[in-house]
C-alpha atoms as a PDB file:
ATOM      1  CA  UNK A   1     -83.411 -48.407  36.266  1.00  0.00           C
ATOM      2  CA  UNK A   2     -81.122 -51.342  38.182  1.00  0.00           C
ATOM      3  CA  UNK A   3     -77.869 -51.860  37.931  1.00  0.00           C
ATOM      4  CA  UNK A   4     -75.736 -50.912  34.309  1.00  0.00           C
ATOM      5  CA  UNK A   5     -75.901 -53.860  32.150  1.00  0.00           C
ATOM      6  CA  UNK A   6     -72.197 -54.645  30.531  1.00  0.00           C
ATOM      7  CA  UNK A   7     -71.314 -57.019  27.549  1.00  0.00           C
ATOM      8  CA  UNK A   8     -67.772 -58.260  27.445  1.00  0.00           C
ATOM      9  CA  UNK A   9     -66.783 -60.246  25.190  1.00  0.00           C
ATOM     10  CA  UNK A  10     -63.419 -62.673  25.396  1.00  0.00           C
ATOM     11  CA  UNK A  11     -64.314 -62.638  29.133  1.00  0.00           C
ATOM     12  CA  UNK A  12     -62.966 -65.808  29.825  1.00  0.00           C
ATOM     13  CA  UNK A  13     -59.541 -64.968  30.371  1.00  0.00           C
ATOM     14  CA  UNK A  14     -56.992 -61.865  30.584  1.00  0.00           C
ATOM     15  CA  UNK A  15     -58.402 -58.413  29.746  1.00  0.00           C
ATOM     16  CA  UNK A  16     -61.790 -59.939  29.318  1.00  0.00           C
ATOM     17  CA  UNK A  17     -62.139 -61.421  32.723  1.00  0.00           C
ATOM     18  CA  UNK A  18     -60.484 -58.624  34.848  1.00  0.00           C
ATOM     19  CA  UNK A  19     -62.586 -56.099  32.828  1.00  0.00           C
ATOM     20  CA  UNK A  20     -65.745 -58.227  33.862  1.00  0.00           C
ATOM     21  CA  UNK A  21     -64.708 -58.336  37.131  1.00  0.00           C
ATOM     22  CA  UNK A  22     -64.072 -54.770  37.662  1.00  0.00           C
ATOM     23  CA  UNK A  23     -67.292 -53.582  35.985  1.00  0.00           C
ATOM     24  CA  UNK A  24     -69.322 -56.106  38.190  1.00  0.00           C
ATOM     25  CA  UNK A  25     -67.369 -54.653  41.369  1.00  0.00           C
ATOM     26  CA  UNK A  26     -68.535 -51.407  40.518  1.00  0.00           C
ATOM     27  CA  UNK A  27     -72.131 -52.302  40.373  1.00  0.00           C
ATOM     28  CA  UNK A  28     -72.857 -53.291  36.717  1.00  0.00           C
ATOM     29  CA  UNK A  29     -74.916 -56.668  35.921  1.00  0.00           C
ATOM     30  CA  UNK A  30     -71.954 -58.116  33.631  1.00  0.00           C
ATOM     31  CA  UNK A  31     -72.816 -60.470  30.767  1.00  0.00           C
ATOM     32  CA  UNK A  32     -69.084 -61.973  30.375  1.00  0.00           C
ATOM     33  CA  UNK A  33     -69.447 -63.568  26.818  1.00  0.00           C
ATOM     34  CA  UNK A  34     -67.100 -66.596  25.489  1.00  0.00           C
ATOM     35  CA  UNK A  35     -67.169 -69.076  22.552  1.00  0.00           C
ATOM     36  CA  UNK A  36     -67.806 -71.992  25.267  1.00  0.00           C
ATOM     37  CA  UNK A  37     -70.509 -69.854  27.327  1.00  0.00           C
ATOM     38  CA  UNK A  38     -71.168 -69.722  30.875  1.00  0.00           C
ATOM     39  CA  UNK A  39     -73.579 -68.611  33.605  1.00  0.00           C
ATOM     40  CA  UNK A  40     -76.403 -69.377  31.371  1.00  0.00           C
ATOM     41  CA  UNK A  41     -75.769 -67.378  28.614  1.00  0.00           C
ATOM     42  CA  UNK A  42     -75.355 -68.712  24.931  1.00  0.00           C
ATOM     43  CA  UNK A  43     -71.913 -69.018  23.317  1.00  0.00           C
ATOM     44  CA  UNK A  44     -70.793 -65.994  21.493  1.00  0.00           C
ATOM     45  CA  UNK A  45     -68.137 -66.738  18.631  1.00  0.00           C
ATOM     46  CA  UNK A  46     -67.166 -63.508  17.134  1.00  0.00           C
ATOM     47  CA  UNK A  47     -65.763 -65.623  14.003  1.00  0.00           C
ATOM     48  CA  UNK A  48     -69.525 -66.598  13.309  1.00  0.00           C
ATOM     49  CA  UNK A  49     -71.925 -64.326  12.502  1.00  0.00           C
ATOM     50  CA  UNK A  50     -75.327 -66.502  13.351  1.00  0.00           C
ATOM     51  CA  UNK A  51     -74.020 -66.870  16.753  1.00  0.00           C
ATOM     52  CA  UNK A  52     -73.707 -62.956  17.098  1.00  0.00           C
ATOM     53  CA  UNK A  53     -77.177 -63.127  15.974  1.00  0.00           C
ATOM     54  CA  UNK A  54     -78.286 -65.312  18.610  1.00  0.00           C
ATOM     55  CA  UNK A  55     -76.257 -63.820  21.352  1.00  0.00           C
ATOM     56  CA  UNK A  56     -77.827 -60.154  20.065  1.00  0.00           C
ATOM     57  CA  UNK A  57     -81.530 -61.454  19.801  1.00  0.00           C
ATOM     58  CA  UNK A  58     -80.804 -63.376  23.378  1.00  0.00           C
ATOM     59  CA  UNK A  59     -79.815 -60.540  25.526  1.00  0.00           C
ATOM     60  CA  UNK A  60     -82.835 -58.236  23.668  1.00  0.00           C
ATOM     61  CA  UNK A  61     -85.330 -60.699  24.463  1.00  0.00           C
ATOM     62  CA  UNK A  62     -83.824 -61.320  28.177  1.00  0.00           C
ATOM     63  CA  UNK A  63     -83.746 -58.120  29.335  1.00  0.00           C
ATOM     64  CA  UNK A  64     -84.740 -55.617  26.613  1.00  0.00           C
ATOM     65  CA  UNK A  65     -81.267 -53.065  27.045  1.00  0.00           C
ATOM     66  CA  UNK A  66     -77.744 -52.832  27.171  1.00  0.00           C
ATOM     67  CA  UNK A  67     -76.201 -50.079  28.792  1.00  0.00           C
ATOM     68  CA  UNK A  68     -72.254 -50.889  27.869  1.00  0.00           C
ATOM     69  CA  UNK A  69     -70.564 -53.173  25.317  1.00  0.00           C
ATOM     70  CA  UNK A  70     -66.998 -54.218  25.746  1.00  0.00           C
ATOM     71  CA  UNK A  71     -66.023 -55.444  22.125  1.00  0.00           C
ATOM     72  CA  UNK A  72     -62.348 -57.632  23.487  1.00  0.00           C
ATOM     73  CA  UNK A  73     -62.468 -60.714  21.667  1.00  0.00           C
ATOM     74  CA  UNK A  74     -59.321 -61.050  19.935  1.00  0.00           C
ATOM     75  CA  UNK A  75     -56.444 -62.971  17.787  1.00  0.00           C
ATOM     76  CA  UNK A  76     -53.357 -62.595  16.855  1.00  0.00           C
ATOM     77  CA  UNK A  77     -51.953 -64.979  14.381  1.00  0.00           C
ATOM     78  CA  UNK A  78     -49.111 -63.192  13.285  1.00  0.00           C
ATOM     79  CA  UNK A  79     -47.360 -64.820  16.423  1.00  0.00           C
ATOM     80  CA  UNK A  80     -47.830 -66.737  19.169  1.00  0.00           C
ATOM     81  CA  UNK A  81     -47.867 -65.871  22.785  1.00  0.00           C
ATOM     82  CA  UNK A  82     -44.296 -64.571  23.837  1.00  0.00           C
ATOM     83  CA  UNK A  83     -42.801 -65.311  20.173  1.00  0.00           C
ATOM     84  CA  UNK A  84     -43.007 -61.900  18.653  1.00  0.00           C
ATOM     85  CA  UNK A  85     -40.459 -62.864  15.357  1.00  0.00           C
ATOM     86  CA  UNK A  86     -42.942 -60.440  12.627  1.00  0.00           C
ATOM     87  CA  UNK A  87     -44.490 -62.284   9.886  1.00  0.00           C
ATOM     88  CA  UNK A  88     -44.015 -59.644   6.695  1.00  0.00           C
ATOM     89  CA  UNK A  89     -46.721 -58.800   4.237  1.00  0.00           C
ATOM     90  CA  UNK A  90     -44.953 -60.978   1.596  1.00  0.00           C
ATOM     91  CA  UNK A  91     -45.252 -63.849   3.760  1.00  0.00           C
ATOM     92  CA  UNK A  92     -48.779 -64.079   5.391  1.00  0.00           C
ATOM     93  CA  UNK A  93     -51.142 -65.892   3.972  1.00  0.00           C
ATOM     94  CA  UNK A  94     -54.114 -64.227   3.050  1.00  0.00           C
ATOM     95  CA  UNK A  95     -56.160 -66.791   4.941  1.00  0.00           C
ATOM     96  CA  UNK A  96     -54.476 -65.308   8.375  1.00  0.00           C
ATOM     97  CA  UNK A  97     -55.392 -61.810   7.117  1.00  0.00           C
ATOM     98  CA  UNK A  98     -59.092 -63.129   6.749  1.00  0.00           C
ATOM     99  CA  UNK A  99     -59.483 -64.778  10.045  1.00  0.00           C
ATOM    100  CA  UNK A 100     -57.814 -62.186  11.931  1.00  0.00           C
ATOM    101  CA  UNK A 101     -60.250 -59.578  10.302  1.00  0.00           C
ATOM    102  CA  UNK A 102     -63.133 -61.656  10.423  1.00  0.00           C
ATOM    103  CA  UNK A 103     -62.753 -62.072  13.973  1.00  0.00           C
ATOM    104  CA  UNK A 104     -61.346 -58.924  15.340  1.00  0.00           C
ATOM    105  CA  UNK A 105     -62.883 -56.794  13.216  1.00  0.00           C
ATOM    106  CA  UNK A 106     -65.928 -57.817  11.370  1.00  0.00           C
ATOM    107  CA  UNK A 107     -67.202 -59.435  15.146  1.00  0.00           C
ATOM    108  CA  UNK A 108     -66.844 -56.036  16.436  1.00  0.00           C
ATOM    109  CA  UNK A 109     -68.753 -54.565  13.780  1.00  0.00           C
ATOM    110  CA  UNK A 110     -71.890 -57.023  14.122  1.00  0.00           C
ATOM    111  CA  UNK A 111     -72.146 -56.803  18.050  1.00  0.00           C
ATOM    112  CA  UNK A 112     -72.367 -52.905  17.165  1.00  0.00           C
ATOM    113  CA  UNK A 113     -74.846 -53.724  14.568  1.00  0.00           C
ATOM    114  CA  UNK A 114     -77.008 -55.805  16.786  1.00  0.00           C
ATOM    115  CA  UNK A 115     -76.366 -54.168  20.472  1.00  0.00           C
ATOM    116  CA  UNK A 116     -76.344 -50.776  20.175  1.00  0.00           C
ATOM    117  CA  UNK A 117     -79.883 -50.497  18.471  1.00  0.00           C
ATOM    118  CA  UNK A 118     -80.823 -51.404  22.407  1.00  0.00           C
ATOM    119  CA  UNK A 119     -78.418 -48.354  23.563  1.00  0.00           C
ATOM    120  CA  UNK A 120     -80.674 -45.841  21.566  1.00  0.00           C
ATOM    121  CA  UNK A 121     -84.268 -47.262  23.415  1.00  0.00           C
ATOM    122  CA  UNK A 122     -82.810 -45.474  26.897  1.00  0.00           C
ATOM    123  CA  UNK A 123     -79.942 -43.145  25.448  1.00  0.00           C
ATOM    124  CA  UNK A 124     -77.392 -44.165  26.642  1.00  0.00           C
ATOM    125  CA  UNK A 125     -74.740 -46.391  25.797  1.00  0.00           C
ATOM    126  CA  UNK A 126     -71.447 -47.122  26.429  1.00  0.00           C
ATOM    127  CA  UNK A 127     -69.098 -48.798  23.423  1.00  0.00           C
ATOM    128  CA  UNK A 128     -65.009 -50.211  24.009  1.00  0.00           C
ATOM    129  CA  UNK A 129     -63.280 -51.442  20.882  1.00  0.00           C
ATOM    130  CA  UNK A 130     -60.087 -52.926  22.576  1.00  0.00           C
ATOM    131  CA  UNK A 131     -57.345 -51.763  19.753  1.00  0.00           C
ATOM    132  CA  UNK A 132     -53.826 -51.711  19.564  1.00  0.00           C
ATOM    133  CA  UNK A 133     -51.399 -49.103  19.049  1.00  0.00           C
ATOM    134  CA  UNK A 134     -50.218 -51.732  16.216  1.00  0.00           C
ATOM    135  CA  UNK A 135     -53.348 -50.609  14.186  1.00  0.00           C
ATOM    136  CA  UNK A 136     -52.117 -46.685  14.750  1.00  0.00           C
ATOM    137  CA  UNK A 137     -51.735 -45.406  11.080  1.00  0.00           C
ATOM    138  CA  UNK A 138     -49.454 -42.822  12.993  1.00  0.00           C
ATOM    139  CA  UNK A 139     -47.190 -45.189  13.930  1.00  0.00           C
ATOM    140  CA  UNK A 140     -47.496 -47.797  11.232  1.00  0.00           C
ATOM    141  CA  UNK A 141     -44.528 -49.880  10.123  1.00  0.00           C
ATOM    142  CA  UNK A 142     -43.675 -53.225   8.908  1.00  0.00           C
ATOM    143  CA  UNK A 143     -44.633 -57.256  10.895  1.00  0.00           C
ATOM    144  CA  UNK A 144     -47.545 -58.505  12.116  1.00  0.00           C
ATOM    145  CA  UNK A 145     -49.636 -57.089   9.094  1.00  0.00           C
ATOM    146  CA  UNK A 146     -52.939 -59.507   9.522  1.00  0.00           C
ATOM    147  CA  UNK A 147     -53.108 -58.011  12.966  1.00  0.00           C
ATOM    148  CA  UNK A 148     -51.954 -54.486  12.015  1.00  0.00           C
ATOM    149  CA  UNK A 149     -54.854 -54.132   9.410  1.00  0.00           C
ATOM    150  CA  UNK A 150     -57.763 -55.793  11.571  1.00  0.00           C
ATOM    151  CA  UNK A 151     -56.923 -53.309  14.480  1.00  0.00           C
ATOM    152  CA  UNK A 152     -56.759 -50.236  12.116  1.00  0.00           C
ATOM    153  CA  UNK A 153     -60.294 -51.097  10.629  1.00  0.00           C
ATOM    154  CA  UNK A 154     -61.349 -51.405  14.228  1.00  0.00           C
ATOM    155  CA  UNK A 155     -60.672 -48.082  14.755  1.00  0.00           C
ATOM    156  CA  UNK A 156     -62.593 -47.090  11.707  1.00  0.00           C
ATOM    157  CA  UNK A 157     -65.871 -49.078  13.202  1.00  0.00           C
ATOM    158  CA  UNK A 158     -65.260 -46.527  16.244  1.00  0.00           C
ATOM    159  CA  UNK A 159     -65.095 -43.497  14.345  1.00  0.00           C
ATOM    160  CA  UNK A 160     -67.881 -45.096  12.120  1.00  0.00           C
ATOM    161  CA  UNK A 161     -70.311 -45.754  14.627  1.00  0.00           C
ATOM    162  CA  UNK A 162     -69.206 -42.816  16.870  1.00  0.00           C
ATOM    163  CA  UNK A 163     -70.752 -40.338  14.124  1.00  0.00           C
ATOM    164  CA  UNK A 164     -73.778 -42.841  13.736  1.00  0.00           C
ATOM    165  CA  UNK A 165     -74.484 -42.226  17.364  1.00  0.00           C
ATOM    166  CA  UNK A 166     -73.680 -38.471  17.522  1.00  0.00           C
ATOM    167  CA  UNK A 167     -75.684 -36.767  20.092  1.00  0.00           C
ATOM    168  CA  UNK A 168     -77.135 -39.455  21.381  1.00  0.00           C
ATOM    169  CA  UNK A 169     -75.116 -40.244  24.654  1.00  0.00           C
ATOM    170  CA  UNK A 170     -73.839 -43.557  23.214  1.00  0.00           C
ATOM    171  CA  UNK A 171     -70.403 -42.581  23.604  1.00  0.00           C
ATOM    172  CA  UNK A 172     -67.788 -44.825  21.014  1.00  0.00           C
ATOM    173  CA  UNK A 173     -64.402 -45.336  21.715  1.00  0.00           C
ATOM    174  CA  UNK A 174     -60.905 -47.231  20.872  1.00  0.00           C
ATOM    175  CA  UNK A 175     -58.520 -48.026  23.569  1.00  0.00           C
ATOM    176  CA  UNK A 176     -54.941 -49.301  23.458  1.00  0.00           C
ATOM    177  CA  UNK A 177     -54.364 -51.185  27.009  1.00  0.00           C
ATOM    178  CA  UNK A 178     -50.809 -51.431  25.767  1.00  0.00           C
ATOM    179  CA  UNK A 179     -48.244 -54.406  25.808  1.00  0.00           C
ATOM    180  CA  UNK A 180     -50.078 -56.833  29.006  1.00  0.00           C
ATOM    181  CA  UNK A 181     -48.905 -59.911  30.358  1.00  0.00           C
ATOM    182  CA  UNK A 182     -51.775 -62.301  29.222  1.00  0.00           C
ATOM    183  CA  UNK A 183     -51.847 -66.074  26.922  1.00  0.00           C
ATOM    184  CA  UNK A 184     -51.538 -63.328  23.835  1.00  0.00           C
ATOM    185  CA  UNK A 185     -49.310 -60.983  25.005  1.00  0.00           C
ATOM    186  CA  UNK A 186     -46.837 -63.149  26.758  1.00  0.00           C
ATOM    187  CA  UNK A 187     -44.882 -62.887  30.037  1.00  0.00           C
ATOM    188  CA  UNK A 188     -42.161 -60.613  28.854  1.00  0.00           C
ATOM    189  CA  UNK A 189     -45.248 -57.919  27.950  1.00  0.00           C
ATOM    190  CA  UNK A 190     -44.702 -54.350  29.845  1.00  0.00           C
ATOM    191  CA  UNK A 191     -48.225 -54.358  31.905  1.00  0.00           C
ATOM    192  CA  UNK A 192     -50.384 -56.093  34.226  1.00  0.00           C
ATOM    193  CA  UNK A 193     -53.472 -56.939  33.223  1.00  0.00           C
ATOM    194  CA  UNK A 194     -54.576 -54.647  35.703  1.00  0.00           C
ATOM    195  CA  UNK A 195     -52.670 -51.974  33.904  1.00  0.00           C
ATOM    196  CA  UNK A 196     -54.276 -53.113  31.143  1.00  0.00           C
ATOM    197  CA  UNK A 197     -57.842 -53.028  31.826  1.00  0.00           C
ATOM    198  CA  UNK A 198     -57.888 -49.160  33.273  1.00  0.00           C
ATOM    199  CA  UNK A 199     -58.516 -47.641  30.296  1.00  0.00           C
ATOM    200  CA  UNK A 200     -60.972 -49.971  28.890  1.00  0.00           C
ATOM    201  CA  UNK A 201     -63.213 -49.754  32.449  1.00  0.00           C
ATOM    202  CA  UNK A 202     -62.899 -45.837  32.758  1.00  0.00           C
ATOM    203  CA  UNK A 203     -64.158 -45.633  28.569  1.00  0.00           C
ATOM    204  CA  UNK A 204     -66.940 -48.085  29.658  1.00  0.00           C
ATOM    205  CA  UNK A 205     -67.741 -45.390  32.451  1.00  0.00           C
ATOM    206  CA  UNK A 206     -68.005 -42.204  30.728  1.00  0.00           C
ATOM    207  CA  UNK A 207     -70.007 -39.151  32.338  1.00  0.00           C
ATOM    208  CA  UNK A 208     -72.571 -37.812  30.160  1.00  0.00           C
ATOM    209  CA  UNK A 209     -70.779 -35.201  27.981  1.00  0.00           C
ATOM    210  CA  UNK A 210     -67.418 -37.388  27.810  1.00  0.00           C
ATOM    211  CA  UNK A 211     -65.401 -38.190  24.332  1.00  0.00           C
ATOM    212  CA  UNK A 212     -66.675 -40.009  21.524  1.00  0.00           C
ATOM    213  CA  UNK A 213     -65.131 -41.078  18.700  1.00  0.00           C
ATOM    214  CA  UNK A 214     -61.546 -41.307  20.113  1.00  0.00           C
ATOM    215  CA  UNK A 215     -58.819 -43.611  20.678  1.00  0.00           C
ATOM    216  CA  UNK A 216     -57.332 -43.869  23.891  1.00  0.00           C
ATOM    217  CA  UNK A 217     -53.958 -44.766  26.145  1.00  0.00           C
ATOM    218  CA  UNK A 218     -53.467 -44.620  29.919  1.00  0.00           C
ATOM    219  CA  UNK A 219     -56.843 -42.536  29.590  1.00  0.00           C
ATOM    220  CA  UNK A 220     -55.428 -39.552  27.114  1.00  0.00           C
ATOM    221  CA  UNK A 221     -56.422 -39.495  23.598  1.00  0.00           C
ATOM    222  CA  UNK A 222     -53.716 -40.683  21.312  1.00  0.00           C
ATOM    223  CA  UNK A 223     -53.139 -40.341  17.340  1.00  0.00           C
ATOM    224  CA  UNK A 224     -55.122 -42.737  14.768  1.00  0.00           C
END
């Protein structure tokens, strides 16, 4: 087989790009997926769903496999970059909850639909839902809910599609990259965006035989 082949999506920018960048340094054939497209391949809005048809039926008919599937694309409407005043769950409109789950959620939940059917032809598969520890049920509290809830369904597409692909050597995980300096998580945030991206390129990695079905920090498994 050649070289890995990687879908990332929201790879124009911040964790997207420098997760694209890493994965191509380490050999892969990177697809880096954006709503304006680039480098020949078709735009990929997660917020609409015949696009993530296209994009699916595009990279199937181009080269038959995936090997790894970065799902990054994300919003967070709750607040703007570097203005982190909570919106409350008496305040935000429902709209905000919609769009936020459409996108960071529900687009998550198609790519699986329509990638990882390409996974199973070669077993194997890689699968990244970037998450938050916002969506931790663990640690849940009050702010930001639109954002809270999409990231704590995300999880649940992990866990989800994790026990679809059981014994398979798809591997599905969550990651948590933490609070990174990027257009969302403003320049006061705690991490680089190198920081930020570790976690996300070791779970796009994986050995045969590594986790599945987790959620992950700094590379150790932390609570739902």
């Amino acid at each position: 087989m050649s070289s890995k082949l990687a879908v990332v999506t929201g790879a124009n920018r911040g964790l997207g790009q420098e997760t694209a960048r890493q994965l191509a340094a380490l050999g892969y054939q990177v697809l880096s997926a954006s709503r304006k497209g680039s480098d020949g391949l078709p735009p990929l809005d997660v917020e609409k769903p015949d696009q993530i048809k296209a994009f699916c039926t595009w990279v199937e008919k181009e080269f038959g496999r995936l090997e790894v599937l970065v799902n990054n694309a994300g919003i967070f409407l709750d607040a703007t970059a570097g203005n982190f005043s909570p919106s409350t769950a008496f305040d935000v409109p429902a709209e905000t909850v919609l769009r936020t789950f459409t996108i960071n959620t529900l687009g998550a939940f198609q790519l699986c639909q329509g990638l990882i059917p390409l996974m199973r032809k070669n077993g194997y598969g890689r699968v990244v839902n970037v998450s938050s520890g916002m969506g931790q049920l663990s640690e849940m509290r009050q702010g930001w809910p639109a954002y809270r809830i999409s990231k704590t369904s995300l999880n649940a597409v992990t866990r989800i599609f994790a026990g679809e692909t059981s014994g398979s050597n798809i591997l599905v995980n969550s990651i948590c990259p933490g609070w990174v300096r990027t257009d969302m998580g403003g320049t006061d945030a705690e991490r680089s965006i190198e920081q930020g991206v570790d976690t996300i390129v070791w779970a796009a990695t994986l050995p045969d035989g590594g986790p599945t079905g987790g959620n992950f920090r700094d590379r150790k498994a932390i609570p739902w």
